[in-house]
Protein backbone atom coordinates (compact mmCIF):
# COMPACT_ATOMS: atom_id res chain seq x y z
CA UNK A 1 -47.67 -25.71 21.26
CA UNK A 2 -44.32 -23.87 20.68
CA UNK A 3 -44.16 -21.57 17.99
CA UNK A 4 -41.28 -19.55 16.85
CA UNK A 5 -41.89 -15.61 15.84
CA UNK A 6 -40.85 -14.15 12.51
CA UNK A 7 -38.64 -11.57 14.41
CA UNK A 8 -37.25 -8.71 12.18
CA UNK A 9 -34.58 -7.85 14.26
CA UNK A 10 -34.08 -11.65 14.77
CA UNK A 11 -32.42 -14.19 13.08
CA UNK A 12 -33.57 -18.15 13.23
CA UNK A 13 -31.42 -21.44 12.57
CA UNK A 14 -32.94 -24.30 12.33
CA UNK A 15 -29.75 -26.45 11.91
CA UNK A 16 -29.13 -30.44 12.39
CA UNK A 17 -27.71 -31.93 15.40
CA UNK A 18 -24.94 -34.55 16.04
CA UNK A 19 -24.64 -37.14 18.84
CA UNK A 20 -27.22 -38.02 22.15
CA UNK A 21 -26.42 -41.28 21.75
CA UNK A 22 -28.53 -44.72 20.18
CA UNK A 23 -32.03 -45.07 19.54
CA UNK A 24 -34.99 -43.08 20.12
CA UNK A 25 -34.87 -39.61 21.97
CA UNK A 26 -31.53 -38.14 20.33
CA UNK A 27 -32.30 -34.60 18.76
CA UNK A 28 -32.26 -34.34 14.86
CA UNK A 29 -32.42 -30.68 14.69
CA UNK A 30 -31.87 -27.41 16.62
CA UNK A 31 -33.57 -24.36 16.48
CA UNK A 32 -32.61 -21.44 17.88
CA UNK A 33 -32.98 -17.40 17.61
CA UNK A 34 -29.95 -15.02 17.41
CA UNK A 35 -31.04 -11.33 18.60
CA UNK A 36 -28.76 -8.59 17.92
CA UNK A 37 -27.62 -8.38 21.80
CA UNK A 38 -26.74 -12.41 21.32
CA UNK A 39 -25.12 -11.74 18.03
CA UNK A 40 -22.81 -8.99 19.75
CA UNK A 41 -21.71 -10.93 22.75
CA UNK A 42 -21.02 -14.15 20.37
CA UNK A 43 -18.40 -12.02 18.40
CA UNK A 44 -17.01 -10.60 21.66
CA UNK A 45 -16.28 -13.73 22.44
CA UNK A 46 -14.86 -14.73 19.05
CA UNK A 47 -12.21 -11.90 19.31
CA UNK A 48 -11.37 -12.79 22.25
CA UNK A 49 -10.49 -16.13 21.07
CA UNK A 50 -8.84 -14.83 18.43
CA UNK A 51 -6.87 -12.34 20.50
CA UNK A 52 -5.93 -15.03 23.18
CA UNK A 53 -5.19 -17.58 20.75
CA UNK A 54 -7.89 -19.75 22.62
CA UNK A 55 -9.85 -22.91 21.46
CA UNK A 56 -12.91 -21.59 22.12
CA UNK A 57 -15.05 -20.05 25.10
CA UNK A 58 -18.13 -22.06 26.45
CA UNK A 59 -20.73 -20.45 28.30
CA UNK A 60 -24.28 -21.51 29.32
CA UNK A 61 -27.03 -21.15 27.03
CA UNK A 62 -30.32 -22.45 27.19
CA UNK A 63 -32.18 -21.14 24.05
CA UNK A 64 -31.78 -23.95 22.24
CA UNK A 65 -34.93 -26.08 21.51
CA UNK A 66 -33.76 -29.84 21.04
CA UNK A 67 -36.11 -31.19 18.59
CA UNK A 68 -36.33 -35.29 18.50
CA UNK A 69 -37.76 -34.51 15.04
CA UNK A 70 -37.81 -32.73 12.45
CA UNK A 71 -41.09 -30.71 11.74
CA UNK A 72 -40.20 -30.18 8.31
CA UNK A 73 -40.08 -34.55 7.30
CA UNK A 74 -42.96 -36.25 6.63
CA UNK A 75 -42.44 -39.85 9.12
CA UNK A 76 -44.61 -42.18 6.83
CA UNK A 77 -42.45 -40.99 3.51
CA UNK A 78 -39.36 -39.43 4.53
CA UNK A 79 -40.44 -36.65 2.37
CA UNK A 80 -38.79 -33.10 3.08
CA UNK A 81 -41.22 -30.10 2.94
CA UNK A 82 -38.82 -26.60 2.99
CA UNK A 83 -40.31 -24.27 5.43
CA UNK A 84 -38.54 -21.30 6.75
CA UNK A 85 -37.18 -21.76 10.56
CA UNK A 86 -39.39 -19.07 11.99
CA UNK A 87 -42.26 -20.87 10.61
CA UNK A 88 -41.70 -23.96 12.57
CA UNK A 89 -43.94 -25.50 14.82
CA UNK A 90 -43.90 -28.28 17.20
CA UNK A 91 -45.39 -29.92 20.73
CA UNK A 92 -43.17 -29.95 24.08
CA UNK A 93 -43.60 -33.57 23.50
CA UNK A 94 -41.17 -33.59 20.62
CA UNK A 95 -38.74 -31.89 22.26
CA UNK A 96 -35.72 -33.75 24.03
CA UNK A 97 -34.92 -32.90 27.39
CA UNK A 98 -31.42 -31.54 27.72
CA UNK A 99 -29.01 -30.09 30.91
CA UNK A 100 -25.89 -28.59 30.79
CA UNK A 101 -26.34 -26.76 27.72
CA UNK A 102 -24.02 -23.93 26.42
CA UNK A 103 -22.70 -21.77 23.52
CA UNK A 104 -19.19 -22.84 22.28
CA UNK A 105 -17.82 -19.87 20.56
CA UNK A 106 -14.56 -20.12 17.82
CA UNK A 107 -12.86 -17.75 16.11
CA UNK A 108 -14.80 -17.81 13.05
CA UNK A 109 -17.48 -19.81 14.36
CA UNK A 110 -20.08 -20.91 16.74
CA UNK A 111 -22.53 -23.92 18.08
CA UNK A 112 -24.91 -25.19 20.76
CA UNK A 113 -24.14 -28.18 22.75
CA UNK A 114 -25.80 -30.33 25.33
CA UNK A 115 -26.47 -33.71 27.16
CA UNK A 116 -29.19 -35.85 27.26
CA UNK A 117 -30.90 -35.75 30.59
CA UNK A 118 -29.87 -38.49 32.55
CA UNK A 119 -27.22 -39.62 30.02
CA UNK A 120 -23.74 -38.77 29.56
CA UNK A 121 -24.06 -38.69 25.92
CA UNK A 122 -22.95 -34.70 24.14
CA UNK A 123 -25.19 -33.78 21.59
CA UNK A 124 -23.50 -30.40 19.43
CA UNK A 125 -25.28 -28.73 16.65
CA UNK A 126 -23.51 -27.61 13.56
CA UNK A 127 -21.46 -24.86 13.37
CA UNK A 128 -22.44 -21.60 12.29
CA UNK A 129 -20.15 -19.14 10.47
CA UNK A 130 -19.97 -16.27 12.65
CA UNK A 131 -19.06 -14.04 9.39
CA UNK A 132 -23.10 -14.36 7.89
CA UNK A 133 -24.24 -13.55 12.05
CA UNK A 134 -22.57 -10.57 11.51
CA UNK A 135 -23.77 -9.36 7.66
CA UNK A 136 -27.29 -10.07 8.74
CA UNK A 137 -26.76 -7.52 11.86
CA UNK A 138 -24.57 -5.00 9.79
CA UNK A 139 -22.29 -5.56 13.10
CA UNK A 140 -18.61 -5.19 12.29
CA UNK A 141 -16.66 -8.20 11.56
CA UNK A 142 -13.23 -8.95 9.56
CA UNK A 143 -14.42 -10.46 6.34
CA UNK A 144 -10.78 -10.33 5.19
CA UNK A 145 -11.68 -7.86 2.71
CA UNK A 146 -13.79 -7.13 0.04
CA UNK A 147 -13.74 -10.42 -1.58
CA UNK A 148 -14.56 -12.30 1.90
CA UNK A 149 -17.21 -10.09 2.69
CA UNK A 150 -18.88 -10.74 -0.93
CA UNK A 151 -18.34 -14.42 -0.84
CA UNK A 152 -20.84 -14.03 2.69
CA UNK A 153 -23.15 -11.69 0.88
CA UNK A 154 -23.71 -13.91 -1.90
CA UNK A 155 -23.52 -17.55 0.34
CA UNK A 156 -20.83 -18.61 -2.02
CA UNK A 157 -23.61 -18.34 -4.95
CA UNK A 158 -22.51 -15.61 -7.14
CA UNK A 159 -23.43 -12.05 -7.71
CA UNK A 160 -26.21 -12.07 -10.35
CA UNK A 161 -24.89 -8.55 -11.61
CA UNK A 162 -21.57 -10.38 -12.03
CA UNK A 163 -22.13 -14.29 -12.73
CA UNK A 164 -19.92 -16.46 -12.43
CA UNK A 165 -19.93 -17.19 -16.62
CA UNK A 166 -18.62 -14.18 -17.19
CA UNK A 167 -15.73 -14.96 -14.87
CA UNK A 168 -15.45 -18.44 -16.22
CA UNK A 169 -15.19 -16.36 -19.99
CA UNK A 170 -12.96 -13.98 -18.90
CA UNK A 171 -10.56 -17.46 -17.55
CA UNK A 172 -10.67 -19.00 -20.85
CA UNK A 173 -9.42 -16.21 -22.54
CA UNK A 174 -6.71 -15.56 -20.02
CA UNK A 175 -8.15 -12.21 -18.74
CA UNK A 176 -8.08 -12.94 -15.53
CA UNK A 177 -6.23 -15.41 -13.50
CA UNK A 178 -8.39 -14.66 -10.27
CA UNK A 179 -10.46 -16.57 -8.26
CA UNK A 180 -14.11 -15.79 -8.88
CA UNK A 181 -14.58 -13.87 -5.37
CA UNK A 182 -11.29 -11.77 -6.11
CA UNK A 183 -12.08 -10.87 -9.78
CA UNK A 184 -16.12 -9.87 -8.11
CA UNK A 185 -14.42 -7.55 -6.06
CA UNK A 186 -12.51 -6.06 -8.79
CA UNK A 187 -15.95 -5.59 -10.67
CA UNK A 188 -17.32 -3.95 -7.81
CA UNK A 189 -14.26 -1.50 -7.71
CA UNK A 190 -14.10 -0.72 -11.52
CA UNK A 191 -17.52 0.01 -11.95
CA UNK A 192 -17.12 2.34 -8.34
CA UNK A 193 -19.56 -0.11 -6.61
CA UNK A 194 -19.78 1.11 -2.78
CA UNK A 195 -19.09 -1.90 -0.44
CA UNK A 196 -19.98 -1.42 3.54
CA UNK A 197 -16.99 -0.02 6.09
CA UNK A 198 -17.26 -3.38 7.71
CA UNK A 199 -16.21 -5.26 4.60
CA UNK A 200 -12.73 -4.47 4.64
CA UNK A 201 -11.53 -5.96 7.92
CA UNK A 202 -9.66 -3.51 10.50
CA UNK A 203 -6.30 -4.92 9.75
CA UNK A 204 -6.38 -4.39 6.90
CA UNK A 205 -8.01 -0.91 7.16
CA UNK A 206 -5.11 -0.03 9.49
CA UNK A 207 -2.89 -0.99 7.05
CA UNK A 208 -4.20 1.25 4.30
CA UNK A 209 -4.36 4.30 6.62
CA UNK A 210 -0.93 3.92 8.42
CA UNK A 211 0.30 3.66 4.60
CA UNK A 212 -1.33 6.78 3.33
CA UNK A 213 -0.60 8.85 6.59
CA UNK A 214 3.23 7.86 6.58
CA UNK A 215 3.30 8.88 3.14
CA UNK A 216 2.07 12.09 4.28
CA UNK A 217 5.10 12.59 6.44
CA UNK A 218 2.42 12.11 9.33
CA UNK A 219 4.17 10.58 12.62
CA UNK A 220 2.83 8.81 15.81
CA UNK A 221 2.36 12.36 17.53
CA UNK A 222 -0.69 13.08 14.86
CA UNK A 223 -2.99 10.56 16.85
CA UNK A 224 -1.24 11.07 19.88
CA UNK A 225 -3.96 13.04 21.62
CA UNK A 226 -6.95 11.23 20.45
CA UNK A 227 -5.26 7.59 21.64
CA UNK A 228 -4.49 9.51 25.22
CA UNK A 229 -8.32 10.78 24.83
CA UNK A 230 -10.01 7.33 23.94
CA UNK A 231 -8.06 5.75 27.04
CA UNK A 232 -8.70 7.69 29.40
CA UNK A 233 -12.52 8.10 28.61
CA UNK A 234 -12.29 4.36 29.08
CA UNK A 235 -10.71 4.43 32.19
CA UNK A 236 -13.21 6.77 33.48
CA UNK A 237 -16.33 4.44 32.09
CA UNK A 238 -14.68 1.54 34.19
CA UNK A 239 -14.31 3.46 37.31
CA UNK A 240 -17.49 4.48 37.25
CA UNK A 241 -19.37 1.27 36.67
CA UNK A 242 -17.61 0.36 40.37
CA UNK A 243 -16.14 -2.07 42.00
CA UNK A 244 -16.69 -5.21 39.82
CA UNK A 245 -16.11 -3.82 36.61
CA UNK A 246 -12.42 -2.40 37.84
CA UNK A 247 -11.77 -5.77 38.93
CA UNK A 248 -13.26 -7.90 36.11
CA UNK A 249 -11.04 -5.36 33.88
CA UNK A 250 -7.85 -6.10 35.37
CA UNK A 251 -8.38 -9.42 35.52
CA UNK A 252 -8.91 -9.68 31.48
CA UNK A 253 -5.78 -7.42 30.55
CA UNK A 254 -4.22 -9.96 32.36
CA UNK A 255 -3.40 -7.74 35.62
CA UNK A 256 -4.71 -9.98 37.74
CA UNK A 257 -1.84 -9.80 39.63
CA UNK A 258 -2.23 -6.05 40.85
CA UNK A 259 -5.57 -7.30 42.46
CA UNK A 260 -4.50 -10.23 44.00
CA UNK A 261 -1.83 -7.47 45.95
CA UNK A 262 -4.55 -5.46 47.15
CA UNK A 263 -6.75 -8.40 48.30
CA UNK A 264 -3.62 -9.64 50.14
CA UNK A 265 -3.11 -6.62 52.07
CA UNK A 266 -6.41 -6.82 53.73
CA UNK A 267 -6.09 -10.47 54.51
């Protein structure tokens, strides 16, 4: 019997699957269990999507379980019974046998995918927003400011301090012309509700504080010392961790070049 542990610092999906192919033996749900290293290294590799205006970055995974049925639906009636995904349970016998399975990371998103053993047919779960991975972690994460971090927080719901009949009021009479998740964040700075760092993204954070400083007369020179201080503390990390990490360090800041020289001149 596999069973799945309420983990605290843990956080379960249990989330349907798509494709495998015709007939009997094709998944109909994948669960899986997101620790906080997991949830770190998934929006790693989100930024660097982002940053390389990639598709997406696949790497191998294998913590998927590949359920050919779902616990939670009575066979004889079809009937659904809601449990939560840590509460699962199920037999090795249910699950499906899979190879080749990875993590597909987006830039706002992730998934699981897989084949079938012995078949060529790609089963992929759904994706999963990569914004709520990083609310339940506290980890930080553009949410495109205050009203996209509250739209996570709430799962598009609403705010029960703030429903969304008082925005719908405040529309009628013409009070507002906002969009519900713009006109909660307003609420939230009226009444001098405190929202976390990480819910204004650092764009725009940047923005704010190169505004303010600049309007301070402050020039480049101010943050000269502490850029020069960052980098070279870096630097110094990266030498130290050796051989491999210099080189897998070049190679990402797309200096791959400079090693290919020195390789060359000991060939």
């Amino acid at each position: 019997m596999t069973v799945q542990k309420n983990m605290t610092d843990a956080k379960i999906y249990a989330v349907p699957c798509y494709g495998g192919g015709e007939g009997l033996g094709a998944p109909a749900l994948a669960v899986f269990r997101i620790d906080r290293p997991a949830a770190e290294r998934i929006i790693r590799l989100a930024q660097l999507v982002t940053a390389n205006d990639l598709h997406k970055i696949e790497r191998y995974d294998y913590r998927v379980a590949w359920l050919e049925h779902d616990p939670r639906v009575d066979p004889d009636t079809d009937e659904v019974t809601e449990i939560e995904p840590a509460a699962l349970r199920w037999q090795d016998k249910d699950l499906m046998s899979s190879e080749d399975d990875c993590l597909n990371v987006f830039g706002r998103s992730f998934l699981f995918s897989c084949d079938r053993r012995s078949c060529d047919d790609r089963v992929e779960t759904a994706e999963q927003d990569i914004a709520e991975l990083a609310l339940h972690f506290g980890l930080p994460w553009d949410f495109g400011g205050p009203a996209g971090y509250l739209r996570v927080r709430f799962a598009n719901g609403e705010d029960p301090q703030f429903p969304a009949s008082d925005w719908r009021y405040e529309t009628s009479n013409g009070d507002t012309r906002l969009g519900y998740w713009d006109w909660l964040a307003g609420r939230y700075e009226a009444m001098g509700l405190a929202l976390p760092a990480g819910a204004i993204g650092p764009a725009e954070q940047a923005a704010d504080w190169t505004e303010r400083l600049k309007g301070h007369g402050v020039d480049s020179q101010a943050l000269a010392a502490a850029v020069r201080d960052l980098k070279g503390a870096e630097a110094e990390q990266i030498i130290a961790a050796g051989l491999a990490a210099e080189v897998r360090y070049l190679v990402e800041a797309g200096c791959g070049a400079a090693v290919e020289t020195i390789v060359n001149s000991y060939a």
